[in-house]
N, C-alpha and C. Protein backbone atom coordinates (compact mmCIF):
# COMPACT_ATOMS: atom_id res chain seq x y z
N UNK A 1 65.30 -45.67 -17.60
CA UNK A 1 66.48 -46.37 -17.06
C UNK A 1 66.06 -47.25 -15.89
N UNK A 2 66.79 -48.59 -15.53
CA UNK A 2 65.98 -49.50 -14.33
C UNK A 2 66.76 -48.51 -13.16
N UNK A 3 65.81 -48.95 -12.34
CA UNK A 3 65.56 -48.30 -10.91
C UNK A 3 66.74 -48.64 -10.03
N UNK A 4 67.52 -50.10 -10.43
CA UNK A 4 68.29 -50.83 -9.30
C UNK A 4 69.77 -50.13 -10.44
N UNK A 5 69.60 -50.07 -11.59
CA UNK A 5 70.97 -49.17 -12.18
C UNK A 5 71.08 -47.73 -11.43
N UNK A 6 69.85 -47.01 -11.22
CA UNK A 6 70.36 -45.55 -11.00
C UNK A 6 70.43 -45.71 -9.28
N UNK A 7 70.31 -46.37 -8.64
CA UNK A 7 70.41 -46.54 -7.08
C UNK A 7 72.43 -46.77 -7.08
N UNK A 8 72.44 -47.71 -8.03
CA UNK A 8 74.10 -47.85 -7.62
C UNK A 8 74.94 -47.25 -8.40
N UNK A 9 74.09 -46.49 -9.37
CA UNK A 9 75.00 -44.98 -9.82
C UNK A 9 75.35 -44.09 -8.63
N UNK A 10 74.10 -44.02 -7.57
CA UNK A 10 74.14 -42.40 -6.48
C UNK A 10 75.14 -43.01 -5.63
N UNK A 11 74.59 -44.34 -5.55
CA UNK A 11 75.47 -45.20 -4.25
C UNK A 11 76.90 -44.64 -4.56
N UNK A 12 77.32 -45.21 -5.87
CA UNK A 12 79.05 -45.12 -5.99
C UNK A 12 79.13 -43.79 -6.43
N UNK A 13 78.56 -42.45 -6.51
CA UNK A 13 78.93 -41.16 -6.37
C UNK A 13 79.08 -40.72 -4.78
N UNK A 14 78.19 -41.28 -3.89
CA UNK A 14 78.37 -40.90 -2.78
C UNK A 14 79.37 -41.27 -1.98
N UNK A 15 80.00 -42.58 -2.23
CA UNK A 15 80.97 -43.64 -1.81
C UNK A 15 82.02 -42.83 -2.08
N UNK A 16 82.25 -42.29 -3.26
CA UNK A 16 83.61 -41.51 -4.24
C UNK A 16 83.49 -39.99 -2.98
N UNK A 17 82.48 -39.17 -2.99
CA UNK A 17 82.77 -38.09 -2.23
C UNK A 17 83.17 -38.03 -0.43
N UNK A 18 82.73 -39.01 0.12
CA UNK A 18 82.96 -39.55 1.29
C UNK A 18 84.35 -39.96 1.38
N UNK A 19 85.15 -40.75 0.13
CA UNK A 19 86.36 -41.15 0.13
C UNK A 19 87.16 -39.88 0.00
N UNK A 20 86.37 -38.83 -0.85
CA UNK A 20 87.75 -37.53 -1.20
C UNK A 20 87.50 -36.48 0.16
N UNK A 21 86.58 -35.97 0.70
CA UNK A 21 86.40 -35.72 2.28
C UNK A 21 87.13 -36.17 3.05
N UNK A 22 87.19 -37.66 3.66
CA UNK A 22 87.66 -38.01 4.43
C UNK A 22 89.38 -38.09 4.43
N UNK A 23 89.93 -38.62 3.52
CA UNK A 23 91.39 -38.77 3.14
C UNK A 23 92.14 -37.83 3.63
N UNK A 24 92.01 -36.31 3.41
CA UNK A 24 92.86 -35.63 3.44
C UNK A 24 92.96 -35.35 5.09
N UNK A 25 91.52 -35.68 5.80
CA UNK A 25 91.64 -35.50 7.36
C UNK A 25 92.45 -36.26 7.93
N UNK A 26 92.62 -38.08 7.48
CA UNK A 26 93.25 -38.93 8.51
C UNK A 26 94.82 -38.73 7.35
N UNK A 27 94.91 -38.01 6.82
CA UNK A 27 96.70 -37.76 6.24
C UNK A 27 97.15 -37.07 6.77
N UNK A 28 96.65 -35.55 7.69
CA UNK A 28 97.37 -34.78 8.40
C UNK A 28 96.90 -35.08 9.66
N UNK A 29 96.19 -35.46 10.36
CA UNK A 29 95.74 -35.88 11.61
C UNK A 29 96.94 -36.30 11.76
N UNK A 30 97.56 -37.19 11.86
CA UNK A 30 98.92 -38.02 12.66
C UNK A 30 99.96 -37.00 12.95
N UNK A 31 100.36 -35.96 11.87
CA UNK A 31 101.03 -35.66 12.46
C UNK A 31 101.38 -34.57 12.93
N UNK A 32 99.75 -33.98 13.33
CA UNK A 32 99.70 -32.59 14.40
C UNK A 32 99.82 -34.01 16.24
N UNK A 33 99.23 -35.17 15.89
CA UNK A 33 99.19 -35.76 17.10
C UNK A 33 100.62 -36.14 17.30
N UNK A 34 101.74 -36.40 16.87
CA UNK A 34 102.91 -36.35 16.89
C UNK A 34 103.71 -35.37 17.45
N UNK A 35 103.43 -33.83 16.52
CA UNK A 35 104.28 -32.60 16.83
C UNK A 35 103.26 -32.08 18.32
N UNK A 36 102.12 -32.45 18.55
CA UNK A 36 101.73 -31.37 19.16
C UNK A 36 102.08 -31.37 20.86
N UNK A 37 102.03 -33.05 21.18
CA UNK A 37 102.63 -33.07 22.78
C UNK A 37 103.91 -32.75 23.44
N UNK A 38 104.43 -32.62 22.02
CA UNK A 38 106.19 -32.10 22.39
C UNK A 38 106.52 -30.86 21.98
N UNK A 39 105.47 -29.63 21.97
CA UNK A 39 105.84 -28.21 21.99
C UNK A 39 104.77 -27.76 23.10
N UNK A 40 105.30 -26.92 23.21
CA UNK A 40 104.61 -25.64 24.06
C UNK A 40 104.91 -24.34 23.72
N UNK A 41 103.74 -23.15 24.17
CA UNK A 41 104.30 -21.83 24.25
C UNK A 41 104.18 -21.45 25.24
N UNK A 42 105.04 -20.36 25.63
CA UNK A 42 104.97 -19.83 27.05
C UNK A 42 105.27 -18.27 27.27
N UNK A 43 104.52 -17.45 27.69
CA UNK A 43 104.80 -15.94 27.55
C UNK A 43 105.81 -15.95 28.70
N UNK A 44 107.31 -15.11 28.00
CA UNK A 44 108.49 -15.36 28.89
C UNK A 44 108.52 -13.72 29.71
N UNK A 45 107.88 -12.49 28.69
CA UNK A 45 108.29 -11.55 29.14
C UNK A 45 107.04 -10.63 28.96
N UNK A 46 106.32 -9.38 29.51
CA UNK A 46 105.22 -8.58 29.65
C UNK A 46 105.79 -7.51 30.65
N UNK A 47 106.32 -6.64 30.21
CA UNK A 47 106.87 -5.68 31.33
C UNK A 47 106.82 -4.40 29.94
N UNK A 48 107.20 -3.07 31.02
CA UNK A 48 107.55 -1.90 30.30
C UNK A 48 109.43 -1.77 31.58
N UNK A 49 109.86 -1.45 30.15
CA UNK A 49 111.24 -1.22 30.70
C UNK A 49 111.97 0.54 30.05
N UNK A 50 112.52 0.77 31.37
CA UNK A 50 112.96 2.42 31.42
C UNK A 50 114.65 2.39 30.59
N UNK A 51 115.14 2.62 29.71
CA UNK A 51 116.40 2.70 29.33
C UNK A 51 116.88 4.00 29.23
N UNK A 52 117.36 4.72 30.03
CA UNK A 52 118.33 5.67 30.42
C UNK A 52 119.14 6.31 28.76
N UNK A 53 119.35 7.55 28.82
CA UNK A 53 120.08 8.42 27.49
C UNK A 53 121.58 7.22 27.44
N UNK A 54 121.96 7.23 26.58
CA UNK A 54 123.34 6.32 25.91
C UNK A 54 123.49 5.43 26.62
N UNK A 55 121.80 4.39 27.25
CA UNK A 55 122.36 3.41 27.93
C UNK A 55 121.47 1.63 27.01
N UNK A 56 121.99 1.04 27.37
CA UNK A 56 120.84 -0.51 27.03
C UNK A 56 120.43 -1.30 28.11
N UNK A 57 119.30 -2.10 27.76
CA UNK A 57 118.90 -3.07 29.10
C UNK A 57 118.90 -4.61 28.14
N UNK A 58 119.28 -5.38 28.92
CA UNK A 58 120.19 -6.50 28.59
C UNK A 58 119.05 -7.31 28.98
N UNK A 59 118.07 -8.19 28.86
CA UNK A 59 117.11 -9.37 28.65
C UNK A 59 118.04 -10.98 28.45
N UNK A 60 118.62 -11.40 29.66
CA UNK A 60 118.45 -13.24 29.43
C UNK A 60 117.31 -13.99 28.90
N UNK A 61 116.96 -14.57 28.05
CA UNK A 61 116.01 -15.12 27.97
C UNK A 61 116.21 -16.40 28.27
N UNK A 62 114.90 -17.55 28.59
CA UNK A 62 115.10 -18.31 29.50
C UNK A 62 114.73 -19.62 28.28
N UNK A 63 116.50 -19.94 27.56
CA UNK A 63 116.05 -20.65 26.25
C UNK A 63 116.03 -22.12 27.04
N UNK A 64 117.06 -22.29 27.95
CA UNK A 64 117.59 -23.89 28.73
C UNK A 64 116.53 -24.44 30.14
N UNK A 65 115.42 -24.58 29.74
CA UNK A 65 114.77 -24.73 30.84
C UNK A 65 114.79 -26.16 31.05
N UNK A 66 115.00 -26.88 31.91
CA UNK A 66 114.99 -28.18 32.61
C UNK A 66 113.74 -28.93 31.43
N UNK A 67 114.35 -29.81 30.61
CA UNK A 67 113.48 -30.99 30.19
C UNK A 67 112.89 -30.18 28.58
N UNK A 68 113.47 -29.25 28.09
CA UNK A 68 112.94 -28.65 27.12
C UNK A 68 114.18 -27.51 26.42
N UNK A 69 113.89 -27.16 25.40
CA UNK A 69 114.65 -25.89 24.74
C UNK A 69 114.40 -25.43 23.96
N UNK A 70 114.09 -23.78 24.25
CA UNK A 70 113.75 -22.62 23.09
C UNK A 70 113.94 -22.94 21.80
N UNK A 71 112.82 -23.01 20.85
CA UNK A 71 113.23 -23.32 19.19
C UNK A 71 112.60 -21.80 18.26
N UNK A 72 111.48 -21.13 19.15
CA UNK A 72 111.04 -19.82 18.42
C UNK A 72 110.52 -18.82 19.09
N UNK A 73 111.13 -17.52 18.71
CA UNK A 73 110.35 -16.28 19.81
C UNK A 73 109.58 -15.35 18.94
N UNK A 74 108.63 -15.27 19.70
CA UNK A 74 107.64 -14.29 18.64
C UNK A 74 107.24 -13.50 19.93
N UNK A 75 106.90 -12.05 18.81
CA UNK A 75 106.66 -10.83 20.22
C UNK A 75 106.58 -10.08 19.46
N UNK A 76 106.33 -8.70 20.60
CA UNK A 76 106.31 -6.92 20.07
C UNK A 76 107.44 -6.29 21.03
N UNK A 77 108.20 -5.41 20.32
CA UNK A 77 108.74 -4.55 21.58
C UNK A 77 108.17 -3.01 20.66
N UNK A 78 107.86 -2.17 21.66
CA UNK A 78 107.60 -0.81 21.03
C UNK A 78 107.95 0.34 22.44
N UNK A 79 107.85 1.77 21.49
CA UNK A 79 107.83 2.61 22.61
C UNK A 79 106.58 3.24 23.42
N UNK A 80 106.77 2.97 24.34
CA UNK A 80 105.60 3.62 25.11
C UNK A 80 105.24 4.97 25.39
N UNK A 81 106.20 5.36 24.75
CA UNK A 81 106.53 7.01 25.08
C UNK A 81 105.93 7.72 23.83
N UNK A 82 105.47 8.94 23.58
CA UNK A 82 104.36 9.69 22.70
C UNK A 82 105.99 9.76 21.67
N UNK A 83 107.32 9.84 21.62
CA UNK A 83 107.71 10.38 20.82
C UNK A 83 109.32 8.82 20.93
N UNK A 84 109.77 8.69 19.82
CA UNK A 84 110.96 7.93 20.29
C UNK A 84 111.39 6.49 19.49
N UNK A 85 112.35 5.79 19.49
CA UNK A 85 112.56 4.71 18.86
C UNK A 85 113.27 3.96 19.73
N UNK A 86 114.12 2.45 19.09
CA UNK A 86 114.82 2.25 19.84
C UNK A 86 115.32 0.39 18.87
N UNK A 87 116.49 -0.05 19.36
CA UNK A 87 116.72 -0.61 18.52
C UNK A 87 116.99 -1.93 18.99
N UNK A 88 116.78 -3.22 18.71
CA UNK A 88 116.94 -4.45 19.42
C UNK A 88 117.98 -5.07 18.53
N UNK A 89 118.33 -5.94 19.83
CA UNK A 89 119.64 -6.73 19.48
C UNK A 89 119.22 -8.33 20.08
N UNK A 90 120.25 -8.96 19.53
CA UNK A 90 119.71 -10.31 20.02
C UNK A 90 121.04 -11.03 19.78
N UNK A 91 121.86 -11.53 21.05
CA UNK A 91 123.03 -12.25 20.73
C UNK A 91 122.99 -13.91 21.26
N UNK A 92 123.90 -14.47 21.12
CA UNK A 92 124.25 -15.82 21.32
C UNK A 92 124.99 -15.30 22.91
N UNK A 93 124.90 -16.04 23.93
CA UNK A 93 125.56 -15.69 24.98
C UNK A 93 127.03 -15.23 24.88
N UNK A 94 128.36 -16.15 24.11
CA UNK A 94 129.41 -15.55 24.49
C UNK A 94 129.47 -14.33 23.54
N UNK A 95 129.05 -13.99 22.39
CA UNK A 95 128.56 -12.91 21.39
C UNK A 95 128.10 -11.82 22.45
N UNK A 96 127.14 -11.65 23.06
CA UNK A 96 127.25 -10.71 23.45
C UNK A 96 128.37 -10.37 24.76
N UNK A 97 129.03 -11.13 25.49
CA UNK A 97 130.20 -10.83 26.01
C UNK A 97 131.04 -10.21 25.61
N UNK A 98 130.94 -11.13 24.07
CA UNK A 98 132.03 -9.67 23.15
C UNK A 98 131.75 -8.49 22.96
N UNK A 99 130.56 -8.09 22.90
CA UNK A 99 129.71 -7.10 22.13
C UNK A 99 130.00 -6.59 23.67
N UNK A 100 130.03 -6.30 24.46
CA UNK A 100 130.31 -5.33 26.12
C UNK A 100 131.87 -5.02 26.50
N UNK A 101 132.79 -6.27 25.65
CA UNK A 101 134.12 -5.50 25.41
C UNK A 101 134.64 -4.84 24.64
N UNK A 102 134.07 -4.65 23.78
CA UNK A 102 133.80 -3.87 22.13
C UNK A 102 132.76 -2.60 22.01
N UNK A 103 132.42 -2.29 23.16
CA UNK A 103 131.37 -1.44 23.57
C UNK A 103 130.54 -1.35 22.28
N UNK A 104 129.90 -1.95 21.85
CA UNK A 104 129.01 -2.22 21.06
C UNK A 104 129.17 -2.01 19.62
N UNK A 105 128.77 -1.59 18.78
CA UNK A 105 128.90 -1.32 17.40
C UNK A 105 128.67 -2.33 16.62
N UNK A 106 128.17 -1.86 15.31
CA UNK A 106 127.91 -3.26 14.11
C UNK A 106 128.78 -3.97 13.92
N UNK A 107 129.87 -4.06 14.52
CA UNK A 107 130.45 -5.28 14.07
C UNK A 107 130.89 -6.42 15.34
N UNK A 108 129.65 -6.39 16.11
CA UNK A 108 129.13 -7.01 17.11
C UNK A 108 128.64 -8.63 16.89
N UNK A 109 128.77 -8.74 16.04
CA UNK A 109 127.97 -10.21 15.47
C UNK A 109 127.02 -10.66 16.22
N UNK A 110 126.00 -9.79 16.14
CA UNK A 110 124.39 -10.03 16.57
C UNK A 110 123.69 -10.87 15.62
N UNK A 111 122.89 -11.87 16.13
CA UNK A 111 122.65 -12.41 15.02
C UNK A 111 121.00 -11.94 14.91
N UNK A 112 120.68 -10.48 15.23
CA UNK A 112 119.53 -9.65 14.66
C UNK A 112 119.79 -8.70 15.02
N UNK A 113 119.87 -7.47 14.38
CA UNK A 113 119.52 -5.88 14.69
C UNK A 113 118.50 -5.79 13.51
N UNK A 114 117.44 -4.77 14.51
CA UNK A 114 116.45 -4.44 13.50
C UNK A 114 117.17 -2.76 13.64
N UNK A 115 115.85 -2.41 12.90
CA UNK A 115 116.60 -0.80 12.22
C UNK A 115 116.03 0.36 14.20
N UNK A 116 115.77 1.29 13.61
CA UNK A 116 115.56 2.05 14.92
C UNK A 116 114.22 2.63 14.46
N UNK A 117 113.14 1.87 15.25
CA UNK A 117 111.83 2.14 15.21
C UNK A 117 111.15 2.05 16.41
N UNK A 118 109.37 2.46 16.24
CA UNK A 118 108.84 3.01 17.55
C UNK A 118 108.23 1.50 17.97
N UNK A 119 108.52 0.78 16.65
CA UNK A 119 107.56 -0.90 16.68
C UNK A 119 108.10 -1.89 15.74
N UNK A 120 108.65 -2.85 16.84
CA UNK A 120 109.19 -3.76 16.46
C UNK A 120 108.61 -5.48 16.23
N UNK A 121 108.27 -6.31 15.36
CA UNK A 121 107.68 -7.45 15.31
C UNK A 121 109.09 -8.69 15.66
N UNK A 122 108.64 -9.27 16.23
CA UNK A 122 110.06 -10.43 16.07
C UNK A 122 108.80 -11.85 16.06
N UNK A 123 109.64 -12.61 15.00
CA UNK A 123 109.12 -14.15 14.72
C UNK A 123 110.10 -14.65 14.10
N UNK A 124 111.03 -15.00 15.21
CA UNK A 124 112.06 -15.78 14.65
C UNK A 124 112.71 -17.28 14.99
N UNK A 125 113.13 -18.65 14.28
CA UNK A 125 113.73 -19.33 14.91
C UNK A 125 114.91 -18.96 16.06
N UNK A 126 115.13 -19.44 17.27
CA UNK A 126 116.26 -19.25 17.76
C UNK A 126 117.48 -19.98 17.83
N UNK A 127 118.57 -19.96 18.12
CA UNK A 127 119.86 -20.61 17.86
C UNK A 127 119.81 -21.79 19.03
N UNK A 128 120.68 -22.85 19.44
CA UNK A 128 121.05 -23.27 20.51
C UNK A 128 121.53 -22.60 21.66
N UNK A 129 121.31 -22.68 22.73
CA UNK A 129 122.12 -21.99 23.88
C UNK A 129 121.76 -20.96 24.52
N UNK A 130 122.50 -20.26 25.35
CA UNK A 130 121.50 -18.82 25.79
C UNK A 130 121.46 -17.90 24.40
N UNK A 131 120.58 -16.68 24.93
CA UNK A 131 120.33 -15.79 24.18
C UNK A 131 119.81 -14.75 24.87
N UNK A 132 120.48 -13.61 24.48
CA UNK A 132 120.36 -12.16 25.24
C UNK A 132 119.48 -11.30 24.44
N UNK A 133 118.41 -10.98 24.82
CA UNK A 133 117.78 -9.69 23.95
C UNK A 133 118.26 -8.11 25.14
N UNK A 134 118.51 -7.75 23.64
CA UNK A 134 119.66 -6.12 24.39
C UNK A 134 118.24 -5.32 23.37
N UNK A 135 117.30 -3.79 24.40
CA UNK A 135 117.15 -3.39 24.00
C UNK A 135 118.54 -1.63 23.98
N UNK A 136 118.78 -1.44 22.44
CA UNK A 136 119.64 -0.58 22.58
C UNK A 136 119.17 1.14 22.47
N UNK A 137 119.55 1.97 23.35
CA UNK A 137 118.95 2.93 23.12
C UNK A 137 120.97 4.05 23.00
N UNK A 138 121.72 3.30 23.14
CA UNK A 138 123.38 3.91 23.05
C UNK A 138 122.94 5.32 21.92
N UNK A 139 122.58 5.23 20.97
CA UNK A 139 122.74 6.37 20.04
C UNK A 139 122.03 7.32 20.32
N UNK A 140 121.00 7.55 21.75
CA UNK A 140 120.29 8.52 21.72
C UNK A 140 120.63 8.91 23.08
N UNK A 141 121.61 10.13 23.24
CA UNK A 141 122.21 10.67 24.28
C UNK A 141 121.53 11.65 25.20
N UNK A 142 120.16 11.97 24.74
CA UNK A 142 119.81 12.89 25.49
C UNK A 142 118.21 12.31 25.64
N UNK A 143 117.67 11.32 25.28
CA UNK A 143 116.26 11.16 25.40
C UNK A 143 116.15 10.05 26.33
N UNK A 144 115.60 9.62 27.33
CA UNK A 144 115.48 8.30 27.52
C UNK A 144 113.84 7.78 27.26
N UNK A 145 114.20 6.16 27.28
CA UNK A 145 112.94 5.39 26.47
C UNK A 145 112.09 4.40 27.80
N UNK A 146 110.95 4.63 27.40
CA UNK A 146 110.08 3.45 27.82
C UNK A 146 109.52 2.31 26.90
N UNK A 147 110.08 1.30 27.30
CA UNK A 147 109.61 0.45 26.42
C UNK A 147 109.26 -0.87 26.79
N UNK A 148 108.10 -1.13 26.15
CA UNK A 148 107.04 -2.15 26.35
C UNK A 148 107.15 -3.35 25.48
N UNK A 149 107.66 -4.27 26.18
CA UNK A 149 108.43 -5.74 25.54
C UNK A 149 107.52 -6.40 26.39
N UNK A 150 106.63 -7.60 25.42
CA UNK A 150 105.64 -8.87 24.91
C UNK A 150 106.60 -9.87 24.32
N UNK A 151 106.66 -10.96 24.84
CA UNK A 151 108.07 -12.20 24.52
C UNK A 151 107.11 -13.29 24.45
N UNK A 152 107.01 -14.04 23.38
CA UNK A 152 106.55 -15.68 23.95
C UNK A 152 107.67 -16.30 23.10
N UNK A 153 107.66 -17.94 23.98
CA UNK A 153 108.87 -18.39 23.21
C UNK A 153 108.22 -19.75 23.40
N UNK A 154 108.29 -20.40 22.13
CA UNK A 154 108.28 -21.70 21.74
C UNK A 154 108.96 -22.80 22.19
N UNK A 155 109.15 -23.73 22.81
CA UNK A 155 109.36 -24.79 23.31
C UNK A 155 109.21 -26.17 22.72
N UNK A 156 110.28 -26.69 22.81
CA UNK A 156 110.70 -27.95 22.29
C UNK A 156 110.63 -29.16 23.73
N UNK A 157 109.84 -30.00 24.06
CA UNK A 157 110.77 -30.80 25.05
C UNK A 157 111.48 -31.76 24.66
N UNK A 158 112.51 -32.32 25.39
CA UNK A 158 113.54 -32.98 24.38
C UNK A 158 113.41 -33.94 25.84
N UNK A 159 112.71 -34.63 26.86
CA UNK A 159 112.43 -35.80 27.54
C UNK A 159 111.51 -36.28 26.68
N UNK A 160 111.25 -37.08 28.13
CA UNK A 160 110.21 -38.41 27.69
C UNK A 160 108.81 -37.38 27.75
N UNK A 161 107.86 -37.54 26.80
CA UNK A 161 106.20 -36.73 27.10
C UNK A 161 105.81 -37.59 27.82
N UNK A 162 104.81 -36.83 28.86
CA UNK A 162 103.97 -37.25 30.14
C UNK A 162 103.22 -37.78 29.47
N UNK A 163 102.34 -38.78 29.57
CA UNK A 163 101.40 -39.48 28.99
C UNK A 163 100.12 -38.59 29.43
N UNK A 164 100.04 -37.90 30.39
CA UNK A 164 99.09 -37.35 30.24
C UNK A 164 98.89 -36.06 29.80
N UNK A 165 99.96 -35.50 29.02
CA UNK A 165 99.57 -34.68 28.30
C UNK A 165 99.53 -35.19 26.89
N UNK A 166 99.15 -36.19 26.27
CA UNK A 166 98.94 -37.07 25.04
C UNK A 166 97.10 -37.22 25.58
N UNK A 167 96.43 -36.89 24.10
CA UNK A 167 95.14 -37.26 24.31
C UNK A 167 95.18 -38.50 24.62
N UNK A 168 94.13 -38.97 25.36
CA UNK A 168 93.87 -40.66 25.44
C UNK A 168 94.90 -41.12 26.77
N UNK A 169 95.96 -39.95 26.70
CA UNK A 169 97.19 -41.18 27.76
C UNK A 169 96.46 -41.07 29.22
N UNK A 170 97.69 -41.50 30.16
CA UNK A 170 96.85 -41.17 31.41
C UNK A 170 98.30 -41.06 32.42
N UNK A 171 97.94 -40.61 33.23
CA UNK A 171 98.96 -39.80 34.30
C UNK A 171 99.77 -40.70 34.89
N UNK A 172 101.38 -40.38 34.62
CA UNK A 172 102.52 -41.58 35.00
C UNK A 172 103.11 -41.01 36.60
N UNK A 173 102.30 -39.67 37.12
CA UNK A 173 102.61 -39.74 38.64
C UNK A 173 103.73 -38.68 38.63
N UNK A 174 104.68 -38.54 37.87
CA UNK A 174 105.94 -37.82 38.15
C UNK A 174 105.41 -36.65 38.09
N UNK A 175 106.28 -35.84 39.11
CA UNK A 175 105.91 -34.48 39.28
C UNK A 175 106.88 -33.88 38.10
N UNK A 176 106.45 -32.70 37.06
CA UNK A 176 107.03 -31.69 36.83
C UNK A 176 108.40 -30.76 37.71
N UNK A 177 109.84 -31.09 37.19
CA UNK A 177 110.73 -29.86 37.70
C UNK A 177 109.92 -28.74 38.78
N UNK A 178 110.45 -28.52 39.24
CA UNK A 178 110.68 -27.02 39.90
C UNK A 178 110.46 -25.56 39.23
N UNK A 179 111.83 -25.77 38.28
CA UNK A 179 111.90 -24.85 37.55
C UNK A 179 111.80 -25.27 35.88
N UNK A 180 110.41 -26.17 36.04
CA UNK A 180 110.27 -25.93 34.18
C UNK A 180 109.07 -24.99 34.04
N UNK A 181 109.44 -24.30 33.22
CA UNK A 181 108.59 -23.02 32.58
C UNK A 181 106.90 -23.84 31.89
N UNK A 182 105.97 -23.35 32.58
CA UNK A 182 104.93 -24.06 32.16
C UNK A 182 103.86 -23.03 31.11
N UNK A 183 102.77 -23.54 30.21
CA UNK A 183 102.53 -22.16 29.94
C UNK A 183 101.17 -22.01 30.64
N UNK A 184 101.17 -20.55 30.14
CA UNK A 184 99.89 -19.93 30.99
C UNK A 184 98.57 -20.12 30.63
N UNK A 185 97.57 -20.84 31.66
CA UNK A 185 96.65 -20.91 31.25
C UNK A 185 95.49 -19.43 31.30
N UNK A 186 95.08 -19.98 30.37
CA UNK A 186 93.31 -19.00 30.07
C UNK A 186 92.12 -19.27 30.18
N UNK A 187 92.37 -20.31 30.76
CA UNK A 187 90.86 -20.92 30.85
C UNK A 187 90.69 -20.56 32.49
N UNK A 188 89.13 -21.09 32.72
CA UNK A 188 88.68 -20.92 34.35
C UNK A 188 88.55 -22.72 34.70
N UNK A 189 88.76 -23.16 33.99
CA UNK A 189 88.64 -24.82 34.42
C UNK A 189 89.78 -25.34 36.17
N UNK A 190 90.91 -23.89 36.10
CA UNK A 190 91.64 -24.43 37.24
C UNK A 190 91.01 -23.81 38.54
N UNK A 191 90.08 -23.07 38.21
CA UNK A 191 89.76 -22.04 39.21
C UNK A 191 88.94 -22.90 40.27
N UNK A 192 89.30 -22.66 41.36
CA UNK A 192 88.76 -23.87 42.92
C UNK A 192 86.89 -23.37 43.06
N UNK A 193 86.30 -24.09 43.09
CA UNK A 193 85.15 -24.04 43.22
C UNK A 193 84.49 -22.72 44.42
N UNK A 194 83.48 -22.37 44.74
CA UNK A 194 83.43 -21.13 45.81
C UNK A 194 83.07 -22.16 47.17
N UNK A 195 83.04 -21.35 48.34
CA UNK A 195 82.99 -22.26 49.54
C UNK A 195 81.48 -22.11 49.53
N UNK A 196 81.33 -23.08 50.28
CA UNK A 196 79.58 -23.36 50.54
C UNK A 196 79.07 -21.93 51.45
N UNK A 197 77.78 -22.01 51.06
CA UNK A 197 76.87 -20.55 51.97
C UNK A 197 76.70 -21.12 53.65
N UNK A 198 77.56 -20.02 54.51
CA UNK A 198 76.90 -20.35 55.70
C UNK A 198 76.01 -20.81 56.22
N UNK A 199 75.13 -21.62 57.00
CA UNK A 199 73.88 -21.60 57.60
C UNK A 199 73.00 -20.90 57.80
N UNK A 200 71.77 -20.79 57.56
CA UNK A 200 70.81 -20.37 58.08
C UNK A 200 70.38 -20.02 58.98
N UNK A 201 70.09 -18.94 59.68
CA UNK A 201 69.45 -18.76 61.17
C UNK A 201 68.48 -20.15 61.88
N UNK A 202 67.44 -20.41 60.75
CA UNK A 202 67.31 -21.08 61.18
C UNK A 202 67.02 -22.41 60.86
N UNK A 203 68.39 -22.70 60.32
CA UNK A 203 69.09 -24.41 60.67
C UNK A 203 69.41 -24.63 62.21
N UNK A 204 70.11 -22.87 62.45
CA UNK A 204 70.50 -22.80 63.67
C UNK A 204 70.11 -22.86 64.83
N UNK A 205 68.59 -22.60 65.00
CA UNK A 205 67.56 -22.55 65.68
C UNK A 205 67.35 -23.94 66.18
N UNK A 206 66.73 -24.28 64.96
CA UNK A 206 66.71 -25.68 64.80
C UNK A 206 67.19 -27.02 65.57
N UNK A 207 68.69 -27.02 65.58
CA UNK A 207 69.78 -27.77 65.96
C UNK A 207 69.93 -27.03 67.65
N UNK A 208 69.48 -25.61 68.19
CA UNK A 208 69.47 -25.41 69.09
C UNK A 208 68.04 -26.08 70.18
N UNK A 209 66.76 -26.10 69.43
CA UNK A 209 65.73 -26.61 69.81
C UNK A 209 66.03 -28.46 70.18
């Protein structure tokens, strides 16, 4: 076979695999760079909480934060205690108003009760507006619970994005709210450098001579 036929056989096989590689990267590339400067996550809650025999502890969560709003909460709540359950609730703000004049019961219009367990998963969209997580322990009159509630909640911002949190952008000066919920970093990149090593005896000498 000539030499200059099988060169632009490999050529246009290699041309063809380079084209099916590459394609599928710059088709979803755009639009993680789209969704990604206008969410955040932010761990809202990390505590162990004590709930008393036939009592509940009532959780605001912090969906309305200045320049943004709760769209998903994912977490663990469990018991910390060697023996025990306990049951979560999750209302719309005036919902659970009702649900405290109605002293509770299923026909509370929660818009989640899970069953009564020692471990609970939550990954759920959330509604508009506030939202109360009630852990309920009412049906168990003689035990009380410790329980260890892990919250992160997903974030929407619904302003303008800082340009400098856009790769490539660059910093438009405005300070961040007061009170907007930022998330937590993990890295050591913020951590302030160490202070310089004292002097030497004798630098000190030195400068005294």
């Amino acid at each position: 076979m000539d030499q200059a036929l099988v060169r632009r056989i490999l050529l246009g096989v290699v041309v063809l695999t380079a084209a099916f590689l590459v394609a599928p990267t710059h088709a979803v590339a755009p639009a993680l760079a789209e969704t990604a400067p206008n969410r955040y996550v932010s761990e809202v809650v990390d505590s162990i909480f004590s709930v008393g025999p036939a009592e509940f502890y009532a959780l605001d969560l912090p969906t309305q934060p200045e320049g943004a709003r709760a769209i998903h909460l994912l977490g663990n709540v469990n018991i910390a205690d060697r023996k025990g359950d306990i049951i979560v609730r999750m209302f719309r703000g005036p919902e659970y108003q009702n649900w405290l004049k109605k002293r509770g019961g299923d026909h509370s219009n929660a818009f989640f009760v899970s069953k009564k367990l020692r471990n609970i998963q939550i990954d759920m969209d959330l509604p508009e507006g506030p939202v109360v997580l009630l852990l309920d322990n009412g049906y168990s009159v003689r035990t009380p619970k410790h329980v260890r509630t892990q919250l992160q909640i997903q974030y929407e911002r619904t302003g303008a994005v800082e340009a400098s949190s856009v790769p490539g952008g660059t910093d438009t000066g405005a300070p961040p709210p007061d009170d907007f919920i930022a998330p937590r970093s993990n890295t050591e990149e913020n951590t302030p450098p160490p202070p310089p090593p004292p002097p030497s005896d004798d630098s000190s000498n030195q400068g005294g001579e």
